[in-house]
N, C-alpha and C. Protein backbone atom coordinates (compact mmCIF):
# COMPACT_ATOMS: atom_id res chain seq x y z
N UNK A 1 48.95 -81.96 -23.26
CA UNK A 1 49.84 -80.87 -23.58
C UNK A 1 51.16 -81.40 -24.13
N UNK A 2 51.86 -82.40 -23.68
CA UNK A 2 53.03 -82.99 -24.09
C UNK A 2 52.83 -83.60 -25.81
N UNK A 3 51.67 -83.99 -25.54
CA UNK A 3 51.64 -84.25 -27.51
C UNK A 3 51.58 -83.20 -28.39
N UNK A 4 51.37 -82.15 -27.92
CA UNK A 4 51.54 -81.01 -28.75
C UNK A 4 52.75 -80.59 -28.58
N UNK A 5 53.27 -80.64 -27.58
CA UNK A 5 54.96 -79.87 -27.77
C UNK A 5 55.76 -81.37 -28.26
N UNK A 6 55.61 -82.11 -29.05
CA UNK A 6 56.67 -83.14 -29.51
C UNK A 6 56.13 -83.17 -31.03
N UNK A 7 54.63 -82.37 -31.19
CA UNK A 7 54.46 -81.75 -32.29
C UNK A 7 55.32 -80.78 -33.19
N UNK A 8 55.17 -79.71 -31.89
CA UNK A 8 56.07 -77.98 -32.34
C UNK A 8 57.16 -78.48 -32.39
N UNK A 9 57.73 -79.55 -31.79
CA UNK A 9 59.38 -79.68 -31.66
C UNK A 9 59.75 -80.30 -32.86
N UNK A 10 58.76 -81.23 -33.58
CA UNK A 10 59.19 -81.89 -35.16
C UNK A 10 58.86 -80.64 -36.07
N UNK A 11 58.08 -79.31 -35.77
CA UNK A 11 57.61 -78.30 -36.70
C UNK A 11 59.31 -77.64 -36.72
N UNK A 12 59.92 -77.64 -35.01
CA UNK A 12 60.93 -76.61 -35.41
C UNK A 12 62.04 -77.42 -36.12
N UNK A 13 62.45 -79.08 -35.59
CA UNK A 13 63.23 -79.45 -36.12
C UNK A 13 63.50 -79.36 -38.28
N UNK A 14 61.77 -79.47 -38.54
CA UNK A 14 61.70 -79.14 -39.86
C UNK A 14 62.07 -77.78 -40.59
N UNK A 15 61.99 -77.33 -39.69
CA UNK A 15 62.50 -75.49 -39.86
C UNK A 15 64.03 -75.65 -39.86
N UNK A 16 64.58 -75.82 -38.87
CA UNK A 16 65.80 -75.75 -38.95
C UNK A 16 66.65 -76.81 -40.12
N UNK A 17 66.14 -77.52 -40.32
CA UNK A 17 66.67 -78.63 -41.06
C UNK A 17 66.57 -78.06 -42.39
N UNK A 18 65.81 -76.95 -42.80
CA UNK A 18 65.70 -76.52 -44.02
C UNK A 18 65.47 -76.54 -45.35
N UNK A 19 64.71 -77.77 -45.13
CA UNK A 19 63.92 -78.66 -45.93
C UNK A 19 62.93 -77.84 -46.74
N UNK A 20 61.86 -78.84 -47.49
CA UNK A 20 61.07 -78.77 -48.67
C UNK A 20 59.90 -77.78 -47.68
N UNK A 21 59.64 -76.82 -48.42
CA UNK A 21 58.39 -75.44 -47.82
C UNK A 21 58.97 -74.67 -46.38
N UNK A 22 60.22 -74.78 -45.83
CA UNK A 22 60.44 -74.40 -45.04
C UNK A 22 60.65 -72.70 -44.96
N UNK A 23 60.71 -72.35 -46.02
CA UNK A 23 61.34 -70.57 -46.45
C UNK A 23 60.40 -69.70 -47.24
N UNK A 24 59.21 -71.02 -47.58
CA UNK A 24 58.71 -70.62 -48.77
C UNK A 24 57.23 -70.14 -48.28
N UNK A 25 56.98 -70.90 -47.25
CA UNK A 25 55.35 -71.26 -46.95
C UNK A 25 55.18 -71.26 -45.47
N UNK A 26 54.10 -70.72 -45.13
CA UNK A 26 53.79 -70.31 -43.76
C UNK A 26 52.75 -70.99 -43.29
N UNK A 27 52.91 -71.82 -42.62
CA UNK A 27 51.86 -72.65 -41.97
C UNK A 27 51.42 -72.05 -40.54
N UNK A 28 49.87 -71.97 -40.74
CA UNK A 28 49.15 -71.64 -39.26
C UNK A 28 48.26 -72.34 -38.70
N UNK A 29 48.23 -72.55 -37.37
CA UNK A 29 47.47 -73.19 -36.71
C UNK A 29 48.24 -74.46 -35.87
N UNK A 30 46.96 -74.79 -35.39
CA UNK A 30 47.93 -76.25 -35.04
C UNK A 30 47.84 -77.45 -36.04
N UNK A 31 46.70 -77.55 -36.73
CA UNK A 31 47.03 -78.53 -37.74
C UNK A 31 47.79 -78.15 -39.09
N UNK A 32 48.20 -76.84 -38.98
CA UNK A 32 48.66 -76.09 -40.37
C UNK A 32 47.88 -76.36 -41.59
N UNK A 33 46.53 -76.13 -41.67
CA UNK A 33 45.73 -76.42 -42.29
C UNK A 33 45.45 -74.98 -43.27
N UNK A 34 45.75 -73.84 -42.70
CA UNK A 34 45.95 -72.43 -43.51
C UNK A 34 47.13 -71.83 -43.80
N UNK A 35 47.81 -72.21 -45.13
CA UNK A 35 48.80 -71.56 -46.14
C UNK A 35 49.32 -70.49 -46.40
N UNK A 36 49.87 -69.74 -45.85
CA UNK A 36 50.56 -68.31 -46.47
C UNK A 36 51.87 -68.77 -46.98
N UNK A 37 51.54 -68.25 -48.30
CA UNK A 37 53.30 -68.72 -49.17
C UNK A 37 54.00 -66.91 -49.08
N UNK A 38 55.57 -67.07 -48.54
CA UNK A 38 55.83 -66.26 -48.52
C UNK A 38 56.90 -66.17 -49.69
N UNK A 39 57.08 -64.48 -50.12
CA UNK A 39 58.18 -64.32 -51.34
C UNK A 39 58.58 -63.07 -50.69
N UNK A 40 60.31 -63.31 -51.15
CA UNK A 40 61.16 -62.59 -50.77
C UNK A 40 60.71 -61.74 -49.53
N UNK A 41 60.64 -62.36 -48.64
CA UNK A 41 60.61 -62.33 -47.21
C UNK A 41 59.27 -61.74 -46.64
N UNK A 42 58.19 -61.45 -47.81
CA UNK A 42 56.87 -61.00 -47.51
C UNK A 42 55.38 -61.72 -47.71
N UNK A 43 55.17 -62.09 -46.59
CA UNK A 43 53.87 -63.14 -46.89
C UNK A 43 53.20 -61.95 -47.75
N UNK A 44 52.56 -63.27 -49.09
CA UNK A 44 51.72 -62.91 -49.83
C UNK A 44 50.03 -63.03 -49.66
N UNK A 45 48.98 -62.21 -49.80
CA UNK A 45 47.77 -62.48 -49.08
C UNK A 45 47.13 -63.00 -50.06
N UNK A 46 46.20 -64.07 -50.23
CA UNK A 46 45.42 -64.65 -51.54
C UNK A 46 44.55 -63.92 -52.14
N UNK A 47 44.48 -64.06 -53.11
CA UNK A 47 43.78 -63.05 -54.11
C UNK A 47 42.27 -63.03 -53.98
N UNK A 48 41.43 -62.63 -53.68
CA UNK A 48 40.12 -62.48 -53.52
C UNK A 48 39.13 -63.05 -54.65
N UNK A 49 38.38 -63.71 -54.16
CA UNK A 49 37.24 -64.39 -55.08
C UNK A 49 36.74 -63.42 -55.64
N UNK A 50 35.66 -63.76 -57.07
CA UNK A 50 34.43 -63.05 -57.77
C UNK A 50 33.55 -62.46 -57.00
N UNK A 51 33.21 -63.51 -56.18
CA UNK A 51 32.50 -63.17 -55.51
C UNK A 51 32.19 -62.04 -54.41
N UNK A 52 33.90 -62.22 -53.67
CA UNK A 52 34.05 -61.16 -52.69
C UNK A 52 34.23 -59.80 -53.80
N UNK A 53 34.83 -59.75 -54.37
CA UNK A 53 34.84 -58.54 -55.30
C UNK A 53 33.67 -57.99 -55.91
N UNK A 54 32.86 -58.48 -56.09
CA UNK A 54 31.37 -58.35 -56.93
C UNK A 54 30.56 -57.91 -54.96
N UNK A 55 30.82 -58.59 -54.02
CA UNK A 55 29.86 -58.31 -53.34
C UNK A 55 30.07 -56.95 -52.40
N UNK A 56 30.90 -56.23 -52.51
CA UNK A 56 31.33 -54.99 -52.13
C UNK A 56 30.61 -53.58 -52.62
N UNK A 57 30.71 -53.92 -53.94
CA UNK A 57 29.71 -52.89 -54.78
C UNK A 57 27.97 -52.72 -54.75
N UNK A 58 27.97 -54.45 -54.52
CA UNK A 58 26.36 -54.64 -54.03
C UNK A 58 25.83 -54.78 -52.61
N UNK A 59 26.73 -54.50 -51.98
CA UNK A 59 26.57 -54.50 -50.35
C UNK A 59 26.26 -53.10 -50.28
N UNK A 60 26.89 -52.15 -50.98
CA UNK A 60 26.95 -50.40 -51.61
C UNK A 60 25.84 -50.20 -51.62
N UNK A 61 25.20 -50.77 -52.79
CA UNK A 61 23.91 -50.53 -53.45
C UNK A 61 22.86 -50.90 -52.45
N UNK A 62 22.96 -52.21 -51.91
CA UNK A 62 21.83 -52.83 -50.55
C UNK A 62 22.15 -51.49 -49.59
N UNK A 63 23.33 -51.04 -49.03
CA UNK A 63 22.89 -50.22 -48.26
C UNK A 63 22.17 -48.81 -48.70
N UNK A 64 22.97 -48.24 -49.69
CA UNK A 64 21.86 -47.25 -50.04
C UNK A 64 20.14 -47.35 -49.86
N UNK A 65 20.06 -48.67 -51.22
CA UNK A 65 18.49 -48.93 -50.75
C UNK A 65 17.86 -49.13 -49.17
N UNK A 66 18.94 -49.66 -48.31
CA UNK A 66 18.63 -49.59 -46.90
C UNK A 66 18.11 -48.37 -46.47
N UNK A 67 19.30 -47.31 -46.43
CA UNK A 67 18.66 -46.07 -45.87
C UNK A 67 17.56 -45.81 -46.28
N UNK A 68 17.29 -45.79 -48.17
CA UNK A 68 15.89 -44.94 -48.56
C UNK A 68 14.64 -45.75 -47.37
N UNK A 69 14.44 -46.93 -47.51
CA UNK A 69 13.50 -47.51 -46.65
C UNK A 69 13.64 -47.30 -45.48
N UNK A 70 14.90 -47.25 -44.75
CA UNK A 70 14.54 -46.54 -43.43
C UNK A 70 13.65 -45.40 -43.31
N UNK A 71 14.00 -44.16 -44.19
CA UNK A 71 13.51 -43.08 -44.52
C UNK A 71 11.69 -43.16 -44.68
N UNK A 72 11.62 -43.93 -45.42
CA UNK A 72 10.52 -44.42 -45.41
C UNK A 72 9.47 -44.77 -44.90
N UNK A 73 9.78 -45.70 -43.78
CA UNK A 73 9.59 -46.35 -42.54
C UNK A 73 9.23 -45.68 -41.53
N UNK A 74 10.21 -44.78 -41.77
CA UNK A 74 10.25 -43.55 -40.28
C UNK A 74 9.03 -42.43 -41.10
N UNK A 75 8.87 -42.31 -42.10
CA UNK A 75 7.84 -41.54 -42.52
C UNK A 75 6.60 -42.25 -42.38
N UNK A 76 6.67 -43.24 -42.88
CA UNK A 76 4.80 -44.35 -42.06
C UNK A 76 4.78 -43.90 -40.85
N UNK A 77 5.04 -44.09 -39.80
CA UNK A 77 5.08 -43.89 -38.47
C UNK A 77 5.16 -43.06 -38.27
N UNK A 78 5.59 -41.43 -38.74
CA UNK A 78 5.30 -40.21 -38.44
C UNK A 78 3.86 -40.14 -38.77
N UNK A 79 3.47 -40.32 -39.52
CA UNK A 79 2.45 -39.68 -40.44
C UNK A 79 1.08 -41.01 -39.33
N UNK A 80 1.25 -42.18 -38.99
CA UNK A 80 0.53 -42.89 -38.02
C UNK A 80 0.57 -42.65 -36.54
N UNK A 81 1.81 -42.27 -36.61
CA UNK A 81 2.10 -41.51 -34.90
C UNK A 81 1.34 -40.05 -34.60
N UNK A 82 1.51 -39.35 -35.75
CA UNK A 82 1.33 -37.70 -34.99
C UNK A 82 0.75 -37.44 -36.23
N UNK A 83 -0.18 -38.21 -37.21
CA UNK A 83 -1.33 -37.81 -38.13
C UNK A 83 -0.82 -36.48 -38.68
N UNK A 84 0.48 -37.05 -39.33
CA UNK A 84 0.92 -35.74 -40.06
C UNK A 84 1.45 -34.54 -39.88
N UNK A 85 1.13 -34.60 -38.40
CA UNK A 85 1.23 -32.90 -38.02
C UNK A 85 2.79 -32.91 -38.06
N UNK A 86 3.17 -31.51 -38.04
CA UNK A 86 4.48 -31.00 -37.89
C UNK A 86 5.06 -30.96 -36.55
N UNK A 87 5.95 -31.92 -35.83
CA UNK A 87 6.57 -32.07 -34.61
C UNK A 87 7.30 -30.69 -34.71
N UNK A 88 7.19 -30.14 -33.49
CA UNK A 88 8.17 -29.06 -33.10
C UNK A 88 7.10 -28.09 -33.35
N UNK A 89 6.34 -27.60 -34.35
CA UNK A 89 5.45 -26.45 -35.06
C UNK A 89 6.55 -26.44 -36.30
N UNK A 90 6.98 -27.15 -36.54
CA UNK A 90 7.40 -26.86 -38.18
C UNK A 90 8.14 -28.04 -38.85
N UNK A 91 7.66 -27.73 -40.28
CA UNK A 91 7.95 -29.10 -41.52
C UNK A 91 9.62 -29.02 -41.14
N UNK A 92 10.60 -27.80 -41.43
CA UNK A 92 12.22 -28.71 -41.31
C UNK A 92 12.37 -29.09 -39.92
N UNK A 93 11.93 -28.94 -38.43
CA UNK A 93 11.93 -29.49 -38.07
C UNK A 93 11.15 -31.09 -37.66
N UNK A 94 10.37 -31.37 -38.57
CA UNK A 94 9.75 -32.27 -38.51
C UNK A 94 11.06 -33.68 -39.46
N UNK A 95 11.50 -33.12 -40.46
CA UNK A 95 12.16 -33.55 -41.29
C UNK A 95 13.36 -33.95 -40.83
N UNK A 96 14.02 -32.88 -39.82
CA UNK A 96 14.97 -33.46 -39.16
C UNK A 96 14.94 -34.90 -37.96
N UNK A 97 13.96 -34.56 -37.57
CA UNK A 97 13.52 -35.56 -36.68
C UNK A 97 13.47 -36.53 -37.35
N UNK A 98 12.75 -36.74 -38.51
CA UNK A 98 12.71 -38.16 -39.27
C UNK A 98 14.00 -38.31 -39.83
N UNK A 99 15.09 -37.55 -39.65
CA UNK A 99 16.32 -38.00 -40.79
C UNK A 99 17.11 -38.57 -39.68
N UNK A 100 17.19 -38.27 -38.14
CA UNK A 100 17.86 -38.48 -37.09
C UNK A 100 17.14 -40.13 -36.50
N UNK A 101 15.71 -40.09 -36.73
CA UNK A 101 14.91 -41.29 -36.55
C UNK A 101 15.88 -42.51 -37.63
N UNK A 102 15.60 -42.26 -38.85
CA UNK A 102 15.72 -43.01 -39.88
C UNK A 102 17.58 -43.23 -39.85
N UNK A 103 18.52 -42.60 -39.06
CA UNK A 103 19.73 -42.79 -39.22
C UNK A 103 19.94 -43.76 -38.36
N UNK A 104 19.05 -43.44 -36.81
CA UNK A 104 19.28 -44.25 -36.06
C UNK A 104 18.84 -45.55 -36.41
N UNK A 105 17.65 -45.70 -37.51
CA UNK A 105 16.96 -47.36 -37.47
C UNK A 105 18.02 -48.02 -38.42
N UNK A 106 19.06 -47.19 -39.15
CA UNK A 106 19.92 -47.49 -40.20
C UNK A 106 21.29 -48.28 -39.64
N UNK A 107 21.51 -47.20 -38.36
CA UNK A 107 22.75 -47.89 -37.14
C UNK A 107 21.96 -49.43 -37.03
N UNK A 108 20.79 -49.31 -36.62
CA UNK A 108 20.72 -50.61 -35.87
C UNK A 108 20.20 -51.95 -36.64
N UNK A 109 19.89 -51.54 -38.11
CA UNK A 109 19.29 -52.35 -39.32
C UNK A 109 20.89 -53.12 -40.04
N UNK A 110 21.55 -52.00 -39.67
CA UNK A 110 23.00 -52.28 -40.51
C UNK A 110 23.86 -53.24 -39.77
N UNK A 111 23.62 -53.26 -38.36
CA UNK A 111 24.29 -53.92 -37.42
C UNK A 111 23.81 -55.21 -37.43
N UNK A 112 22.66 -55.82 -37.96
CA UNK A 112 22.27 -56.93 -38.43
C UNK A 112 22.12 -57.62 -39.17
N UNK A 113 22.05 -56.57 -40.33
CA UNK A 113 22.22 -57.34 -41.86
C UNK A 113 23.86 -57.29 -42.24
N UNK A 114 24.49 -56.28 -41.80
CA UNK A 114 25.84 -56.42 -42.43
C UNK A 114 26.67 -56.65 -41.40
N UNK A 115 26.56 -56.68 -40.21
CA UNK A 115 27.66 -57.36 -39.26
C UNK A 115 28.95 -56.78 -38.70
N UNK A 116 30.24 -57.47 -39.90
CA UNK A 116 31.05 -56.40 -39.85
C UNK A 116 31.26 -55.67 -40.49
N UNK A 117 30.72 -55.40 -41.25
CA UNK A 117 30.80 -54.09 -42.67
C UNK A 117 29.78 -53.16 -42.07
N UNK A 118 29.32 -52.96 -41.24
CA UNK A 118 27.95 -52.39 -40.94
C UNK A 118 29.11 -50.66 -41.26
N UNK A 119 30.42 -50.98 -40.37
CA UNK A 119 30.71 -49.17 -40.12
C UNK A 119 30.99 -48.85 -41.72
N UNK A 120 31.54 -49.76 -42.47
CA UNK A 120 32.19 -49.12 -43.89
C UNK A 120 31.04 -48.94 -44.88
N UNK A 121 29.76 -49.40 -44.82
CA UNK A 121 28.34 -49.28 -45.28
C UNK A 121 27.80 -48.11 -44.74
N UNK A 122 27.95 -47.86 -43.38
CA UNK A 122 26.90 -46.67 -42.94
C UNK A 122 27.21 -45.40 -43.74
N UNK A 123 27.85 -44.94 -44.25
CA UNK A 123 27.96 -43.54 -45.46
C UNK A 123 26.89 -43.97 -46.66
N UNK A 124 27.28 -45.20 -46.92
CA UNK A 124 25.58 -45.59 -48.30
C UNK A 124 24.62 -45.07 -47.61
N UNK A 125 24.35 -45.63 -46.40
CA UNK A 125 23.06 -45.73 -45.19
C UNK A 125 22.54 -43.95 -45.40
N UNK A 126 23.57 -43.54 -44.75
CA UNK A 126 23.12 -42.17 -44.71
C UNK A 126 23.06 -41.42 -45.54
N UNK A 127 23.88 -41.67 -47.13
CA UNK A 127 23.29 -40.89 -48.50
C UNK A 127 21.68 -41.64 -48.93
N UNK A 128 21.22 -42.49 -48.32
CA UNK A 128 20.27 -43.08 -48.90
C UNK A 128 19.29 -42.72 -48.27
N UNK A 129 19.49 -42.14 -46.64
CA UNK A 129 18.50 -41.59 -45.95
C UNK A 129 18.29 -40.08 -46.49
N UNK A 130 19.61 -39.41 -47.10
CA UNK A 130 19.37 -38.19 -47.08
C UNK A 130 18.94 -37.94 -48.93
N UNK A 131 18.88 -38.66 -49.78
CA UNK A 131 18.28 -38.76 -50.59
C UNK A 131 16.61 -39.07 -50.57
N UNK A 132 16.31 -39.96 -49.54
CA UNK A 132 14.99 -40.23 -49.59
C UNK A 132 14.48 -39.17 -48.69
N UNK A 133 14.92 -38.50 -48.12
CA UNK A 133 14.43 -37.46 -47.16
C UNK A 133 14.27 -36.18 -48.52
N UNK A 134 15.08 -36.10 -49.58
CA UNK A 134 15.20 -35.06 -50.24
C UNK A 134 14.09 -35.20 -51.51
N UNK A 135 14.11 -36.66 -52.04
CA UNK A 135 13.42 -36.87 -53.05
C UNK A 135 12.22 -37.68 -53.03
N UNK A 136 11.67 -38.22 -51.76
CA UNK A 136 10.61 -39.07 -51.63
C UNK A 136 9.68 -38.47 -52.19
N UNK A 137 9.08 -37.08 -52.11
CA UNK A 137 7.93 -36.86 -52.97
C UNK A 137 8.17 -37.34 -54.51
N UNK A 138 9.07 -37.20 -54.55
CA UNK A 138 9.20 -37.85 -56.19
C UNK A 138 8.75 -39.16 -56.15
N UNK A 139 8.84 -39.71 -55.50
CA UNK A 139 8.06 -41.44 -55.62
C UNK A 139 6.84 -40.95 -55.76
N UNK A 140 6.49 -40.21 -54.85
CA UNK A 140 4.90 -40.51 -54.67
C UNK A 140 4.22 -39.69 -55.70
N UNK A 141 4.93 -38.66 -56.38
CA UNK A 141 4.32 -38.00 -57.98
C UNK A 141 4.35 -39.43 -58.92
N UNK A 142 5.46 -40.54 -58.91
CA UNK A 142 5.00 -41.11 -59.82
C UNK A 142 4.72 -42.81 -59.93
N UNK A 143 4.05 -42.73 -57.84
CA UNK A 143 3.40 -44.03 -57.95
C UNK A 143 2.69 -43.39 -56.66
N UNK A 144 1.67 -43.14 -57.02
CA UNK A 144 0.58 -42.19 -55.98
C UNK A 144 -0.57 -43.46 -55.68
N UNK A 145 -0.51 -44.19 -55.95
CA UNK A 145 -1.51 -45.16 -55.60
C UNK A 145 -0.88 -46.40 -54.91
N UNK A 146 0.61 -46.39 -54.77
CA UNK A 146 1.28 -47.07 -53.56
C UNK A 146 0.91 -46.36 -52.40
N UNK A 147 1.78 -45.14 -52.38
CA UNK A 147 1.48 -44.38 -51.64
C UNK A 147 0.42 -43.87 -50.81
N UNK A 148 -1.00 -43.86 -51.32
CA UNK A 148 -2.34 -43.61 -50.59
C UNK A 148 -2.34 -44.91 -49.54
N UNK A 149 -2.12 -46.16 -49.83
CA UNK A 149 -1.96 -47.32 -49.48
C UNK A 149 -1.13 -47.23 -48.03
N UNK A 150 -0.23 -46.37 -47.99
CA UNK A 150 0.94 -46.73 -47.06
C UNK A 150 0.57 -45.37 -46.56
N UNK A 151 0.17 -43.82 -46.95
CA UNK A 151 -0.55 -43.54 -46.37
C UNK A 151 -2.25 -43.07 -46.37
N UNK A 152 -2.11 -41.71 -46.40
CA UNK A 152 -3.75 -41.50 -47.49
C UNK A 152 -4.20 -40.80 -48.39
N UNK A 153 -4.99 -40.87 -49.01
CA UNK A 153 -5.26 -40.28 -50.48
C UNK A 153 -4.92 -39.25 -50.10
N UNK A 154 -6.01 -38.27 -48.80
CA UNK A 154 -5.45 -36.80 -48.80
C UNK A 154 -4.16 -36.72 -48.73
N UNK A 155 -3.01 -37.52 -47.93
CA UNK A 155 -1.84 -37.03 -47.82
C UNK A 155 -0.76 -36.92 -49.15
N UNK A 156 -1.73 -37.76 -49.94
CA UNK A 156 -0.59 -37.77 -51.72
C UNK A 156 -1.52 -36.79 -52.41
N UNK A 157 -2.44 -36.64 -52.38
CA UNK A 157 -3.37 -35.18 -52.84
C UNK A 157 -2.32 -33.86 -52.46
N UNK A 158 -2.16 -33.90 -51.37
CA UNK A 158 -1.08 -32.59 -50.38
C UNK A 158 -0.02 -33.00 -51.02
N UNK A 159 0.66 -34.25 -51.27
CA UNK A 159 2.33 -33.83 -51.48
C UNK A 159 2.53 -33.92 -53.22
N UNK A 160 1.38 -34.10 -54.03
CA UNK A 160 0.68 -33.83 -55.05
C UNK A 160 0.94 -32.24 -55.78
N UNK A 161 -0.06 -31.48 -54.45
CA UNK A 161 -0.29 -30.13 -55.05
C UNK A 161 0.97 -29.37 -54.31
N UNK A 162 1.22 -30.18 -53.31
CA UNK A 162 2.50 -28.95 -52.72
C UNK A 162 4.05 -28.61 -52.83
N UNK A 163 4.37 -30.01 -53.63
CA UNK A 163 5.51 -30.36 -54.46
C UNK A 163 5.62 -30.09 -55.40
N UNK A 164 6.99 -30.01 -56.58
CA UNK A 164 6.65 -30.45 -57.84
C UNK A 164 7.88 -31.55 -57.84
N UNK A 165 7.24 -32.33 -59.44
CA UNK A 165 8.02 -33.12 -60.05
C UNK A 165 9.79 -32.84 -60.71
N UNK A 166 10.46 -34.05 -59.93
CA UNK A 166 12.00 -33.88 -60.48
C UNK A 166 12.74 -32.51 -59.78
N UNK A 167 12.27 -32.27 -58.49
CA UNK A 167 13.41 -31.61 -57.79
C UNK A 167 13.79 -32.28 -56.69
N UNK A 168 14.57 -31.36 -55.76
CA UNK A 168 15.14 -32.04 -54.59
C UNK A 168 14.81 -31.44 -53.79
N UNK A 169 14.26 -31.50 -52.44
CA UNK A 169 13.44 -30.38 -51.40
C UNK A 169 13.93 -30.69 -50.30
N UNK A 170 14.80 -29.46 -49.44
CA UNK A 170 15.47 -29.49 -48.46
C UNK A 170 14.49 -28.33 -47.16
N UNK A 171 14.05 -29.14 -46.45
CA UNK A 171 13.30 -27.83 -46.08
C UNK A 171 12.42 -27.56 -46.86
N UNK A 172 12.12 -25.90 -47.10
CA UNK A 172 11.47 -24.98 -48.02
C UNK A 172 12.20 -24.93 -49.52
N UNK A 173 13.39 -25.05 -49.19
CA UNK A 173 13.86 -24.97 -50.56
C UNK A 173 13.72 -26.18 -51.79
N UNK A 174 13.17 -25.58 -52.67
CA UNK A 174 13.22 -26.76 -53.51
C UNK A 174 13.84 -26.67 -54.98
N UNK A 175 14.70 -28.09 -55.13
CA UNK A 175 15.90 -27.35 -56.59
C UNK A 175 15.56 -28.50 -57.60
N UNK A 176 15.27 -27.80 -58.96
CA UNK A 176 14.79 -28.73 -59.90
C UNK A 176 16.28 -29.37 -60.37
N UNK A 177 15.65 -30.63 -60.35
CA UNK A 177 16.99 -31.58 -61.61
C UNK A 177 16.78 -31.51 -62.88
């Protein structure tokens, strides 16, 4: 402990003495190994990489695509869990259940892939769940042979004849784009 305080004591004597970086530059730590240069009396924060700037927008985009696959996910497993049927006795409540399923696998998918961004991501999460909840038959009008795959012919036959192409279906309601 004494070698560190005959440390701080040459840090303050350099302070006071008013020497070269003393007014200018903010040293932290104990080895002062991290730099804040300050101007006119306000530390300045360093300017952010390409990288960090570029990866904000695509952390955006990963989460969106996150939710749709949650959405997704939680629809395999409905449709393997309860063979399709309508939980509750009815499709919007069936739908809700999978959007409340798929938010929750989104909390806990996000909390692992993104860490600490997970809370400022979860709004992608959940436009991406509530897009794929709205527009997934649209995948499967125009890749119906993934789909039989993940689930079954009859079930893309049904969302085939009972859908149409290029709307958005909330419930019963359905609104063309």
């Amino acid at each position: 402990m004494s070698l560190h305080n005959a440390e701080f004591a040459a840090r303050l004597d350099r302070i006071a003495a008013g020497g070269k970086n003393t007014r200018n530059t903010l040293f932290v730590g104990i080895d002062e190994a991290y730099v804040l240069t300050v101007k006119n009396g306000k530390i300045q924060k360093p300017r952010p990489s390409m990288i960090e700037v570029l990866a904000q927008p695509l952390a955006g985009v990963a989460a969106l695509f996150m939710g749709m696959v949650a959405m997704i996910v939680i629809k395999v497993l409905h449709f393997q869990v309860f063979a399709n049927a309508p939980v509750w006795g009815s499709a919007l409540n069936s739908m809700v259940l999978d959007i409340m399923l798929a938010l929750l696998l989104c909390v806990v998918s996000g909390r692992v892939m993104f860490r600490d961004h997970a809370a400022t991501l979860r709004s992608w999460q959940v436009l991406g769940v509530f897009f794929a909840a709205a527009g997934l038959h649209n995948l499967v009008h125009m890749m119906p042979g993934a789909f039989a795959v993940l689930f079954s012919e009859n079930w893309v036959r049904t969302m085939l004849v009972t859908t149409d192409f290029r709307t958005l279906t909330i419930g019963t309601l359905a609104v063309p784009f």
